[in-house]
Protein backbone atom coordinates (compact mmCIF):
# COMPACT_ATOMS: atom_id res chain seq x y z
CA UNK A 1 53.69 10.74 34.84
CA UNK A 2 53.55 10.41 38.63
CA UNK A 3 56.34 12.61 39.42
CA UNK A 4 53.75 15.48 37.23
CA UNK A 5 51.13 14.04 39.05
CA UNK A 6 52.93 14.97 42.73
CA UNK A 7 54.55 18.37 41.42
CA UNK A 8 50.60 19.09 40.03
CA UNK A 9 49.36 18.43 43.44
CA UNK A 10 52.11 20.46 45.11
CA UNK A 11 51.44 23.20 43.29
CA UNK A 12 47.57 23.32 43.95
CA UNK A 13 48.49 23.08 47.34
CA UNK A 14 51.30 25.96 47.48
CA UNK A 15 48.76 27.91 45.36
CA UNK A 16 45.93 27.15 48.12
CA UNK A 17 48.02 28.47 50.98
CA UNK A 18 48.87 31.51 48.79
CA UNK A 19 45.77 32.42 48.56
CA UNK A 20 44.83 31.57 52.05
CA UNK A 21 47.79 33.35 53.30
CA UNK A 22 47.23 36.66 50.72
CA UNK A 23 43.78 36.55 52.23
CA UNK A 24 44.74 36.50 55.70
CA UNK A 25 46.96 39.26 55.32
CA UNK A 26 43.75 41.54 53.80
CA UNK A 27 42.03 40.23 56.72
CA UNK A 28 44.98 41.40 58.92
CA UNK A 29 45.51 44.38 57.27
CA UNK A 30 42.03 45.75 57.43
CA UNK A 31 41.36 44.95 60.70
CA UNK A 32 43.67 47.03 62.29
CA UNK A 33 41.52 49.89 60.83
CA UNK A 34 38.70 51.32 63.82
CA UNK A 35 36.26 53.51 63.09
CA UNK A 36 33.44 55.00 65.37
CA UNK A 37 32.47 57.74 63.07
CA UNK A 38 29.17 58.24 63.42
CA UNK A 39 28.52 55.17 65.24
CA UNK A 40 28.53 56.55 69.11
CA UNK A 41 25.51 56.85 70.73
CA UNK A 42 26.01 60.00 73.29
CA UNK A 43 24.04 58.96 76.56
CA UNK A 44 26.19 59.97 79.15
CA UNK A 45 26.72 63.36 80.77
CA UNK A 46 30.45 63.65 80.57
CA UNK A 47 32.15 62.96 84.48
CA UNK A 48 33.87 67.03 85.39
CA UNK A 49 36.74 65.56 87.65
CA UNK A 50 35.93 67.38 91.40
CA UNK A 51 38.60 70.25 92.46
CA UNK A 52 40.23 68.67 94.84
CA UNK A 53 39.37 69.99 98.46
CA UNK A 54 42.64 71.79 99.87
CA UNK A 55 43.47 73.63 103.29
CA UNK A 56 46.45 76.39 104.41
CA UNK A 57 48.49 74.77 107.01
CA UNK A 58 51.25 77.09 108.29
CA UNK A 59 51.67 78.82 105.24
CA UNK A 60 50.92 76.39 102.71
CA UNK A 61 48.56 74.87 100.77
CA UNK A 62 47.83 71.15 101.49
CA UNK A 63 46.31 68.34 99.77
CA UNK A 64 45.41 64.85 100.57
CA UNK A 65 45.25 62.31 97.51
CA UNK A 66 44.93 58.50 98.33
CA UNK A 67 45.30 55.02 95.63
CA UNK A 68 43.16 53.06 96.24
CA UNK A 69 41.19 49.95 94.24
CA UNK A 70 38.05 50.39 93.04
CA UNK A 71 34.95 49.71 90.52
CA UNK A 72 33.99 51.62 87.66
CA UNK A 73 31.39 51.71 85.29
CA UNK A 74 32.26 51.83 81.25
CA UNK A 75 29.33 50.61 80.43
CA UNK A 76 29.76 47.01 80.39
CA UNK A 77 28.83 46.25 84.65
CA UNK A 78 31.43 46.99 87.21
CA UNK A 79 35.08 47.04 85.97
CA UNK A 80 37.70 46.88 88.51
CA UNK A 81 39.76 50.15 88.57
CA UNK A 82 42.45 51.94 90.72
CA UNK A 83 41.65 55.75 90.94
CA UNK A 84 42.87 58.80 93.67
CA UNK A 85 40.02 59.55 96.37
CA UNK A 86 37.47 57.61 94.32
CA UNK A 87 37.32 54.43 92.08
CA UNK A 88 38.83 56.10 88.67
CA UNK A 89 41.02 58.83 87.69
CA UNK A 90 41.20 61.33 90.46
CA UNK A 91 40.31 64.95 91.36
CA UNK A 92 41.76 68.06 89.67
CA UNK A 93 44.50 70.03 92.27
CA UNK A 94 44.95 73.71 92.03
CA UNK A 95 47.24 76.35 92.96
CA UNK A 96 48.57 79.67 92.60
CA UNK A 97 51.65 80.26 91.20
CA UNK A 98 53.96 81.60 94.30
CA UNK A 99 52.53 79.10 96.94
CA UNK A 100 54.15 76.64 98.53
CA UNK A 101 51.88 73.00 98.08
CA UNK A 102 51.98 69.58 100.12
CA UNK A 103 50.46 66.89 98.76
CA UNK A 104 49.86 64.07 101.54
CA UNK A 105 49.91 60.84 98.30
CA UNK A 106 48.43 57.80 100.43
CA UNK A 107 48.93 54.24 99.26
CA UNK A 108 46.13 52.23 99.97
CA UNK A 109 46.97 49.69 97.35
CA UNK A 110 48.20 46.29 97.73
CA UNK A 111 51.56 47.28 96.20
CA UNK A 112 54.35 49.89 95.41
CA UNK A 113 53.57 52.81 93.60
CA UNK A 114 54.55 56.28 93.25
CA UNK A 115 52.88 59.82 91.66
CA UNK A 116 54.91 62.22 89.42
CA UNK A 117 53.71 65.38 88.56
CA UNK A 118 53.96 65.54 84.92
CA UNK A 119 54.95 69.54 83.59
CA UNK A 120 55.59 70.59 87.02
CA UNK A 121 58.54 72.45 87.64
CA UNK A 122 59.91 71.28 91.27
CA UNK A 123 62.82 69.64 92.92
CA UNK A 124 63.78 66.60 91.84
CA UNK A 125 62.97 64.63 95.36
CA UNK A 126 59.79 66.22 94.75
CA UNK A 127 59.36 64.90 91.30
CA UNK A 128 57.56 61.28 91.60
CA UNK A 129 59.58 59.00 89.47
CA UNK A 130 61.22 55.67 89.69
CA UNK A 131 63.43 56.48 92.88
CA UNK A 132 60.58 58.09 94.72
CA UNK A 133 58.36 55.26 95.81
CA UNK A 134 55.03 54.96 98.11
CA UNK A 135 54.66 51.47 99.62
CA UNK A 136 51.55 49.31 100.53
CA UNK A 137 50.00 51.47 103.24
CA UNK A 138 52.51 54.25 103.67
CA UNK A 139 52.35 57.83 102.72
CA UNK A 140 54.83 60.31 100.66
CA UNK A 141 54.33 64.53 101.42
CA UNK A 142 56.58 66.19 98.89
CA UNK A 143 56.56 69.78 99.43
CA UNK A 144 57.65 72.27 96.71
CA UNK A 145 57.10 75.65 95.51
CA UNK A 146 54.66 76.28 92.36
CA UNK A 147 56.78 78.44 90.32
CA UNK A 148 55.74 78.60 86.58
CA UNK A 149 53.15 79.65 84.15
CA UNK A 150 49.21 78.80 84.20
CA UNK A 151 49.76 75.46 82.58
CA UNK A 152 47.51 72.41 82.51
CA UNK A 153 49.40 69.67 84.41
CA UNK A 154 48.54 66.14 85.20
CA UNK A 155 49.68 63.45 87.89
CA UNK A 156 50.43 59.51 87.35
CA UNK A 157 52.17 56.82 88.68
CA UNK A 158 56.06 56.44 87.25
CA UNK A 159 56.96 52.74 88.47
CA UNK A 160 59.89 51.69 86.68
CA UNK A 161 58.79 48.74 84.61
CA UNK A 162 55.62 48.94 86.01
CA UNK A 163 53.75 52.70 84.59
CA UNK A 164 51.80 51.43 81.73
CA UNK A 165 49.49 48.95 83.98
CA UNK A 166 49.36 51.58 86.87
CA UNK A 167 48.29 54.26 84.37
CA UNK A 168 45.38 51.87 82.07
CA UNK A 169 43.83 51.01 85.55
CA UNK A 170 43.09 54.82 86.31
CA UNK A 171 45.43 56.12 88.42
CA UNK A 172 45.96 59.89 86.59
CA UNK A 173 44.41 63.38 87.47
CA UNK A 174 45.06 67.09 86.23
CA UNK A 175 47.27 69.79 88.51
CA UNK A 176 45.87 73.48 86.84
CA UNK A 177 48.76 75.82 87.73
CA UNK A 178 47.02 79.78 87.98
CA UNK A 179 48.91 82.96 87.40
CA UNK A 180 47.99 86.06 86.79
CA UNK A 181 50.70 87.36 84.94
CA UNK A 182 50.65 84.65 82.18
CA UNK A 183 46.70 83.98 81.61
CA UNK A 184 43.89 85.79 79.92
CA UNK A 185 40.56 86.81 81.52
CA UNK A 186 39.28 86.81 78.10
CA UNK A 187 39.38 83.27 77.95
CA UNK A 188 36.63 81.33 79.32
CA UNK A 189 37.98 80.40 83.07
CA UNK A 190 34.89 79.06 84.76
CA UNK A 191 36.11 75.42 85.95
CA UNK A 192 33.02 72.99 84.80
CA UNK A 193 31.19 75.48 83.28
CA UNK A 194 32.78 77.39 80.15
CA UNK A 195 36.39 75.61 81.37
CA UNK A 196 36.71 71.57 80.95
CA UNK A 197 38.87 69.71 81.34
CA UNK A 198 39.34 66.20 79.03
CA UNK A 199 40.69 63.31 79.84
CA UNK A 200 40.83 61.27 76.79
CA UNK A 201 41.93 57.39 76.76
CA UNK A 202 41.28 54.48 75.06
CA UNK A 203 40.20 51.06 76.50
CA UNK A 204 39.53 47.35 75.59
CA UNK A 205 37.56 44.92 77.29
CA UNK A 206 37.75 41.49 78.07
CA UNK A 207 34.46 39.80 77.56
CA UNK A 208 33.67 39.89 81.56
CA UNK A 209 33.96 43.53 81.32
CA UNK A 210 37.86 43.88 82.69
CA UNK A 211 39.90 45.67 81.49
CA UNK A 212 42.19 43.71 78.80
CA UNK A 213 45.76 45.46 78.93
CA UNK A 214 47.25 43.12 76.50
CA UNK A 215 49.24 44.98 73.70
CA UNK A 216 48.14 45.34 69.68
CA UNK A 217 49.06 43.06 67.25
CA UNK A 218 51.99 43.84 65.68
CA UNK A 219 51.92 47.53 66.94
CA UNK A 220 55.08 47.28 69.28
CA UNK A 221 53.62 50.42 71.20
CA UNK A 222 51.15 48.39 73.86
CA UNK A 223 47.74 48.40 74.58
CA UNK A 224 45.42 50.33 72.15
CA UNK A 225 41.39 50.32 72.37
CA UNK A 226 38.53 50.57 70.70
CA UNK A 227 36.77 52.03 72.97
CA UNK A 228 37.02 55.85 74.31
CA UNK A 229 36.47 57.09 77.49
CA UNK A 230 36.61 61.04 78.15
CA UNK A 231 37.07 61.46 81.96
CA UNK A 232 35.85 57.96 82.21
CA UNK A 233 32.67 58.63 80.51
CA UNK A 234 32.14 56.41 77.77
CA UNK A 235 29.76 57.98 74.96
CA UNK A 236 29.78 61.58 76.69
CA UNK A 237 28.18 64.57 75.71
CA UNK A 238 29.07 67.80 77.63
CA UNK A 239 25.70 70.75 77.90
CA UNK A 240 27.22 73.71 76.90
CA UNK A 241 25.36 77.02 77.73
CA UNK A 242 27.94 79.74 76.76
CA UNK A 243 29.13 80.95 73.34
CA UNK A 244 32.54 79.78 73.88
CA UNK A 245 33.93 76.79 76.01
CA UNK A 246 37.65 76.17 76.69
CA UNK A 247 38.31 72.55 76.53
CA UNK A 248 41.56 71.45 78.57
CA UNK A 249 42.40 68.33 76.43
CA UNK A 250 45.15 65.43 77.73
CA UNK A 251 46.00 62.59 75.66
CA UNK A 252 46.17 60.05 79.20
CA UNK A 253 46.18 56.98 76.89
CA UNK A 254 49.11 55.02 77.02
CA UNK A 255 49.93 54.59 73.37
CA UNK A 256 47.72 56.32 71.21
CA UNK A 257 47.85 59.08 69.69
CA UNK A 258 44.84 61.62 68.40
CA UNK A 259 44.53 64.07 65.78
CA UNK A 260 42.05 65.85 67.54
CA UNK A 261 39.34 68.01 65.28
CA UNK A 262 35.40 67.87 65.03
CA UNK A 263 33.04 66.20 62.85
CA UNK A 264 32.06 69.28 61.11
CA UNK A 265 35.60 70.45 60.36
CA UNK A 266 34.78 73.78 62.50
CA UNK A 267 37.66 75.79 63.37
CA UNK A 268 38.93 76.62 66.77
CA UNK A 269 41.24 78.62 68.68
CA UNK A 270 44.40 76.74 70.05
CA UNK A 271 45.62 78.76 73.01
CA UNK A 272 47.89 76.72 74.85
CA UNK A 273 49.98 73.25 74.84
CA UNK A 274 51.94 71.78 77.84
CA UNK A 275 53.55 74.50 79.52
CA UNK A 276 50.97 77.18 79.21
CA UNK A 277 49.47 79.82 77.15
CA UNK A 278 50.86 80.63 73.30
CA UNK A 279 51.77 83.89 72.21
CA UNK A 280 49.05 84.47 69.83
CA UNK A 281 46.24 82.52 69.31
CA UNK A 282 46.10 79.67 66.49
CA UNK A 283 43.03 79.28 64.25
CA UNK A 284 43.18 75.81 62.93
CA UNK A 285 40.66 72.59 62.72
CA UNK A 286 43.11 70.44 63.48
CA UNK A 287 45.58 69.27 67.02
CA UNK A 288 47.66 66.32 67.08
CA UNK A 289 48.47 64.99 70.68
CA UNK A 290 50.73 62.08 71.59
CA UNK A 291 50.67 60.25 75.11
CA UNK A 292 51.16 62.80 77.65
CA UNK A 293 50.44 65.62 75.85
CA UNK A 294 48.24 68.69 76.53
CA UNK A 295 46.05 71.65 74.57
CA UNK A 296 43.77 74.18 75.59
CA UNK A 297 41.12 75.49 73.01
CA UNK A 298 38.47 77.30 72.81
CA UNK A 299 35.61 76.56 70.69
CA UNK A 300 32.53 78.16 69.18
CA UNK A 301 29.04 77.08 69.07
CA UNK A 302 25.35 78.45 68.24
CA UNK A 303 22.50 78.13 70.05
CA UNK A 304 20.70 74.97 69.75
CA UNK A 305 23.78 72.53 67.75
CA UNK A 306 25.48 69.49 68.22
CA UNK A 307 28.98 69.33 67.85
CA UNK A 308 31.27 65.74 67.62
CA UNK A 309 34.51 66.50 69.28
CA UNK A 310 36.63 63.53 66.58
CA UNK A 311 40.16 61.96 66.39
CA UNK A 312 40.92 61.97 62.93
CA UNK A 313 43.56 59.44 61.05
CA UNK A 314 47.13 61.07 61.59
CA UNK A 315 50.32 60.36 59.82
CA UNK A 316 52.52 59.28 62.30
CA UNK A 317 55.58 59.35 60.41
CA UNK A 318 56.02 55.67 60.15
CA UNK A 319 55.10 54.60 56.95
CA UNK A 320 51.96 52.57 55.73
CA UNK A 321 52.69 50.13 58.93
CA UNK A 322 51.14 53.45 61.21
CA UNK A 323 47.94 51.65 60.74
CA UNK A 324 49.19 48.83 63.11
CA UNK A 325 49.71 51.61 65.75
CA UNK A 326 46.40 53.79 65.21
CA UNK A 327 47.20 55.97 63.09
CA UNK A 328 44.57 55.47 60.49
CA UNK A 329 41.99 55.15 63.20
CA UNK A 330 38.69 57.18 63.04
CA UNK A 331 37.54 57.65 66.60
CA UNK A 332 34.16 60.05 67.83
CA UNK A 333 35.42 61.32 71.23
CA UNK A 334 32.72 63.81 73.10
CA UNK A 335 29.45 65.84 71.96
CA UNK A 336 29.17 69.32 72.96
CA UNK A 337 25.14 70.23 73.01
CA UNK A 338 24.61 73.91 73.18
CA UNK A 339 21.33 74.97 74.73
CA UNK A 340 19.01 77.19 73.35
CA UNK A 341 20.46 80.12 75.16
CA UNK A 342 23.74 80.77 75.45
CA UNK A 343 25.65 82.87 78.12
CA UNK A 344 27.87 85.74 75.80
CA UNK A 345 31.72 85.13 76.08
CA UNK A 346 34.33 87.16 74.61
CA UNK A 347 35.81 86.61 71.31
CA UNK A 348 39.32 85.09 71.87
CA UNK A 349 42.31 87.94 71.96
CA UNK A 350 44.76 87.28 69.01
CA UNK A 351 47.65 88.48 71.31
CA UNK A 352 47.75 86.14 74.29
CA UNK A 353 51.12 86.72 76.33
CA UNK A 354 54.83 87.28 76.11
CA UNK A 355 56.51 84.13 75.76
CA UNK A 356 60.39 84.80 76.40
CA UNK A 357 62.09 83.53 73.53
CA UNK A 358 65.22 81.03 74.89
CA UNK A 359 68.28 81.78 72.48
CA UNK A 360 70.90 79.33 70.74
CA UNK A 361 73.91 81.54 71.90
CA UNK A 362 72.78 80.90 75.13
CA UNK A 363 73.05 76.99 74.97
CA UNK A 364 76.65 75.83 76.80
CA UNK A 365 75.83 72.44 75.38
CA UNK A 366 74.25 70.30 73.25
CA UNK A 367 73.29 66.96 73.58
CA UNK A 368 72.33 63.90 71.14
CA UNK A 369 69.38 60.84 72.05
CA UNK A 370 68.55 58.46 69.52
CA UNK A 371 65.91 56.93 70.19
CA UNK A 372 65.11 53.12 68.64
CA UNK A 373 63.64 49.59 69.65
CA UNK A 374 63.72 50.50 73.64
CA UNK A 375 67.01 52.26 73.96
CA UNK A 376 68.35 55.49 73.71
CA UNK A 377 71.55 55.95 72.55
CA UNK A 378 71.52 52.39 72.61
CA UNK A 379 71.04 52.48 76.50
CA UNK A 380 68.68 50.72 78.54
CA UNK A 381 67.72 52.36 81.69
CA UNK A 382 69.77 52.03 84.50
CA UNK A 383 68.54 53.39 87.97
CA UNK A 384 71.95 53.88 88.97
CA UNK A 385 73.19 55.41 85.67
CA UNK A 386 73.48 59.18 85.29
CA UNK A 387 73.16 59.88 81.61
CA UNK A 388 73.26 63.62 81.60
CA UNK A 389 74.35 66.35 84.48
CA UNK A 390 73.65 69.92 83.22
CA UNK A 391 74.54 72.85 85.51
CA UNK A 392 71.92 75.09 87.01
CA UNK A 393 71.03 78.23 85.38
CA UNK A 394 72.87 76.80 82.21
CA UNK A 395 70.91 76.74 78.83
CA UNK A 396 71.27 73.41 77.02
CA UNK A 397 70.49 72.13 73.43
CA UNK A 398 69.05 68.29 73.30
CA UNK A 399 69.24 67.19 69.70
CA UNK A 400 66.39 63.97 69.43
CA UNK A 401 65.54 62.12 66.85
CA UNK A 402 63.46 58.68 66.37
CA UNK A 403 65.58 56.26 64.61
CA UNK A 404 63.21 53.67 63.89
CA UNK A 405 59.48 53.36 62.30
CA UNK A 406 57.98 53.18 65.61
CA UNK A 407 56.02 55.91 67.17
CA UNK A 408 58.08 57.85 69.85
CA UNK A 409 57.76 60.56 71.56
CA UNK A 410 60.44 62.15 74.41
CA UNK A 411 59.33 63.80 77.56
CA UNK A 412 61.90 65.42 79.87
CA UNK A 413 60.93 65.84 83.41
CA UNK A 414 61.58 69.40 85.64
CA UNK A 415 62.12 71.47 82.94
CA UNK A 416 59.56 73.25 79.99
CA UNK A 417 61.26 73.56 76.40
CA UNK A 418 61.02 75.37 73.01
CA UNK A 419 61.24 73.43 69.90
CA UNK A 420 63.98 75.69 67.96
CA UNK A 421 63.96 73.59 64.79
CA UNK A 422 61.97 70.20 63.30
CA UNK A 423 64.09 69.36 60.71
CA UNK A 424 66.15 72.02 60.29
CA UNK A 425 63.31 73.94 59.77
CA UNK A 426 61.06 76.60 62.16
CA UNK A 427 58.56 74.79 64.30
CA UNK A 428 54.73 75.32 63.07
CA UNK A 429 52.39 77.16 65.34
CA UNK A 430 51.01 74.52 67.69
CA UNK A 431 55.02 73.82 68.79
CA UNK A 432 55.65 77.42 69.34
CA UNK A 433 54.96 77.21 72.78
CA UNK A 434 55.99 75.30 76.12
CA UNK A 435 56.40 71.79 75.73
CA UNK A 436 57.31 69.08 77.73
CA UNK A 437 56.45 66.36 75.84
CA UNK A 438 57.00 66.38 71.47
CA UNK A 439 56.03 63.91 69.18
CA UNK A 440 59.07 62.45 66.75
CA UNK A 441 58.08 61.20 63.16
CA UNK A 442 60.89 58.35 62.24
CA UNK A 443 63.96 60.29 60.83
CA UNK A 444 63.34 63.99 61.88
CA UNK A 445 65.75 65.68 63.71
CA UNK A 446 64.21 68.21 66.85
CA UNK A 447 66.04 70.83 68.56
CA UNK A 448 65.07 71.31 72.05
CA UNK A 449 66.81 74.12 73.81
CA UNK A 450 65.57 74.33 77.68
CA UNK A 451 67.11 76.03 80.82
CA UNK A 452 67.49 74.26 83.89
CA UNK A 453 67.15 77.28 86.42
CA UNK A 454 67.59 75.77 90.15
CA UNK A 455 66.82 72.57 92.07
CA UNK A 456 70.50 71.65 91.67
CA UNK A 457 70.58 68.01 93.01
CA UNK A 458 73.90 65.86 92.32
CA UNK A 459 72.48 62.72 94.01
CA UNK A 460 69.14 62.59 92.82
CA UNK A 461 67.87 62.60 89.41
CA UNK A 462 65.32 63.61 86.79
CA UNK A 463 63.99 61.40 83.88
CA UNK A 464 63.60 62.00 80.07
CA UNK A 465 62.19 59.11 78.21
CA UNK A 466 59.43 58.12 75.45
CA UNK A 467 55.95 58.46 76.65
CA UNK A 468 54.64 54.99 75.07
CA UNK A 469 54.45 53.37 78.56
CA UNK A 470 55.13 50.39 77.17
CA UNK A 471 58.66 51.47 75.78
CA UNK A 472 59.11 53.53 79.06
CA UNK A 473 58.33 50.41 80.98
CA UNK A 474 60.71 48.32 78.32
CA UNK A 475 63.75 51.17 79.21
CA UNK A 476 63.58 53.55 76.80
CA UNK A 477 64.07 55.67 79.68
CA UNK A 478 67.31 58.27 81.28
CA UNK A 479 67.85 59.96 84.03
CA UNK A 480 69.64 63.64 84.20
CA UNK A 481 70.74 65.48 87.78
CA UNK A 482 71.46 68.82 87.63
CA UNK A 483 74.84 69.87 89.66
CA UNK A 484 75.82 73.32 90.97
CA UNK A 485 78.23 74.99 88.24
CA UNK A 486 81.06 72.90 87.73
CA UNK A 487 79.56 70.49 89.98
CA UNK A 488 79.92 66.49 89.36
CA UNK A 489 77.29 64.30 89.51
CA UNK A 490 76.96 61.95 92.74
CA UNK A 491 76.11 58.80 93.48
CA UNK A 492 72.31 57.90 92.56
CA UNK A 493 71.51 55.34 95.22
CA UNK A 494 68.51 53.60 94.48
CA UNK A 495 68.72 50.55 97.11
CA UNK A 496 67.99 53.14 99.99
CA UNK A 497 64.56 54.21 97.99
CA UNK A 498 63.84 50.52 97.90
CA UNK A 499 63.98 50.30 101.58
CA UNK A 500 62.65 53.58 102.14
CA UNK A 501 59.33 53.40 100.14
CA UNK A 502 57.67 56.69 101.56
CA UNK A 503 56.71 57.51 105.98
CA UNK A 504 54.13 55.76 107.39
């Protein structure tokens, strides 16, 4: 009788914290669902970065950019920020394809940091990552000639170990690349006026209005928000007063990604991604961007509307656990008000320009990376490793795949790419283009054939790692140099960057 009485009250008790544990799980499971559908109040003119101010200087084109700590305002009092020649984010560069560009990077933060430019196509001592560091007070002037397609660029901070918290703060701008040959004056061009660009990130708050940079619950991918800020504008609408407007969009977050469309399901034009314009023009409602990626599109509106530029759930290739990393998040990004009158812009061109067509018969190698936890090929990063050391001029295939059910995505510095195949299969439209940065569902083979034209460098290196920051930061990270033909990689020595850390 007592030994039914005990198992009787055992088993209320296991059937208590069964239920209390099945209910914690709902709890757990739905609350990693956001949604601001609907729900943003659009008060604030949306922040146009400032072109930065440049001047020639024996020939070439010279900018001054400088870190520095700041305060910003999200809406919640004064949040301390880092941003480039203000308190948040920093101004947009611009140059010409064919001129030769300084940028004067100024470190007036308490510690080490340095700036990559993210797309750009430059020598590698040029580039901004890990081994090129800008100490506490010093300045760095890389020098390099802009040779590549009107792209939308950005700049960040590449700190080994150390990106993700560099990046949250605010330290990230755009670098618009102009050319001639490979743009469209059909396309709205007018910088803050039919041609804007967006910034979009997400933020959390602690409840003193800091910024909380601690990561998700059982994401693995780092910090994700609730909040949205477009150019640091929280709840932004943009006055629009011409027919069309070209919006320049950049996933800056660091771990979210956003399937970007709008509230009405219109359809839009998708003209570009990362390394400039497309072919021919893609009608679609729909653009998925991971961290680090970019799109240009062009948009339609009437007189009079309101528009909700929206991130829409996304399947991120990762199972029903994507909802622990965003995926199933509904988030209202921007507002576009048209005015009563609007300005007449040309209907987009179908035909946009020639984009030479790299060919597998061309490729003198090709070259695995699994990616998984925060290794690939099962490698940590190393800052004296060389992982890769393609010639110049050669054409390589880089065969990546995410072996895991987290979200990655790989981003190879120096060089612009064509997806040949996802799966075996042609890309779709919106990866038809130059990338530098792909998304990569769990279990789905890419082929990414690039050419590494010049910059030959034994002793200093590129990177190619996943943009997560937090799995960059954890060492899912390489490093590549390109060697003269039949050239050997040298000696990558990273103790003389320590000491170096930029002029004074």
């Amino acid at each position: 009788m007592r030994l039914r009485r005990v198992l009787a009250v055992i088993g209320v008790v296991v059937l208590l914290l069964c239920t209390v544990c099945a209910g914690a799980g709902v709890w757990i499971w739905n609350a990693q669902v956001i949604s601001t559908a609907d729900e943003v109040d659009f008060t604030r003119p949306l922040a146009v970065p400032p072109l930065a101010p440049s001047r020639m200087e024996a020939g070439r084109r010279v900018f001054d950019l400088k870190a520095q700590a700041g305060q910003h305002d999200f809406g919640r009092g004064a949040t301390p920020t880092w941003g480039f020649n203000g308190d948040f984010l920093g101004p947009t560069l611009r140059a010409t394809r064919g001129e030769q560009v300084v940028v004067n990077v100024t470190n007036a933060l308490d510690q080490t940091t340095t700036v990559h430019w993210h797309g750009m196509h430059l020598p590698a001592a040029a580039d901004g990552g890990p081994h090129q560091l800008v100490g506490s007070g010093r300045t760095w002037s890389p020098t390099w000639l802009v040779d590549q397609p009107a792209a939308t660029l950005w700049y960040h901070p590449h700190l080994h170990g150390e990106t993700a918290g560099h990046v949250y703060r605010g330290l990230a701008g755009l670098f618009l690349v102009d050319d001639p040959a490979t743009s469209v004056d059909a396309l709205p061009h007018e910088y803050g006026v039919d041609d804007i660009p967006l910034i979009v990130q997400d933020k959390k708050f602690e409840s003193g209005g800091k910024l909380d940079d601690s990561s998700s619950f059982l994401g693995g991918v780092g910090v994700l928000g609730d909040t949205i800020a477009v150019n640091g504008t929280v709840g932004p609408y943009l006055d629009v007063t011409t027919e069309r407007v070209r919006l320049r969009l950049l996933n800056g977050s660091n771990a979210r990604s956003y399937d970007f469309g709008f509230a009405d399901d219109r359809r839009f034009a998708l003209v570009a991604t990362d390394g400039g314009l497309l072919a021919s023009a893609y009608d679609t409602d729909r653009i998925m961007l991971s961290p680090g990626e970019r799109a240009e599109i062009v948009v339609t509106v009437k007189a009079g509307e309101r528009a909700v530029l929206r991130s829409y759930p996304q399947d991120l290739g990762t199972g029903p656990f994507g909802r622990f990393t965003g995926g199933a998040d509904t988030l209202d990004v921007l507002q576009l008000r048209a005015a009563g009158t609007l300005a007449p812009r040309p209907a987009v061109p179908q035909q946009l320009v020639e984009v030479p067509r790299l060919d597998r018969k061309d490729a003198v190698q090709e070259r695995p990376f699994k990616m998984s936890g925060h290794a690939i090929n099962g490698k940590q990063m190393d800052m004296t490793r060389v992982d890769a050391a393609p010639e110049r001029g050669s054409v390589e295939i880089w065969k990546v795949v995410n072996n895991d059910g987290t979200p990655h995505n790989f981003h190879i510095h120096d060089v612009q790419f064509q997806v040949l195949t996802v799966d075996g299969d042609a890309p779709p439209p919106q990866l038809s283009g130059w990338k530098d940065t792909v998304y990569l569902p769990a279990n789905v083979p890419y082929e990414l054939i690039m050419r590494f034209s010049d910059y030959e460098d034994a002793d200093t290196p590129y990177m190619f790692h996943c943009h997560v920051l937090y799995h960059e930061d954890s060492g899912m990270m390489g490093q590549f140099v390109v060697v003269p033909p039949g050239g050997k990689p040298g000696v990558i020595d990273h103790a003389s960057h320590l000491a170096h850390g930029g002029r004074h």
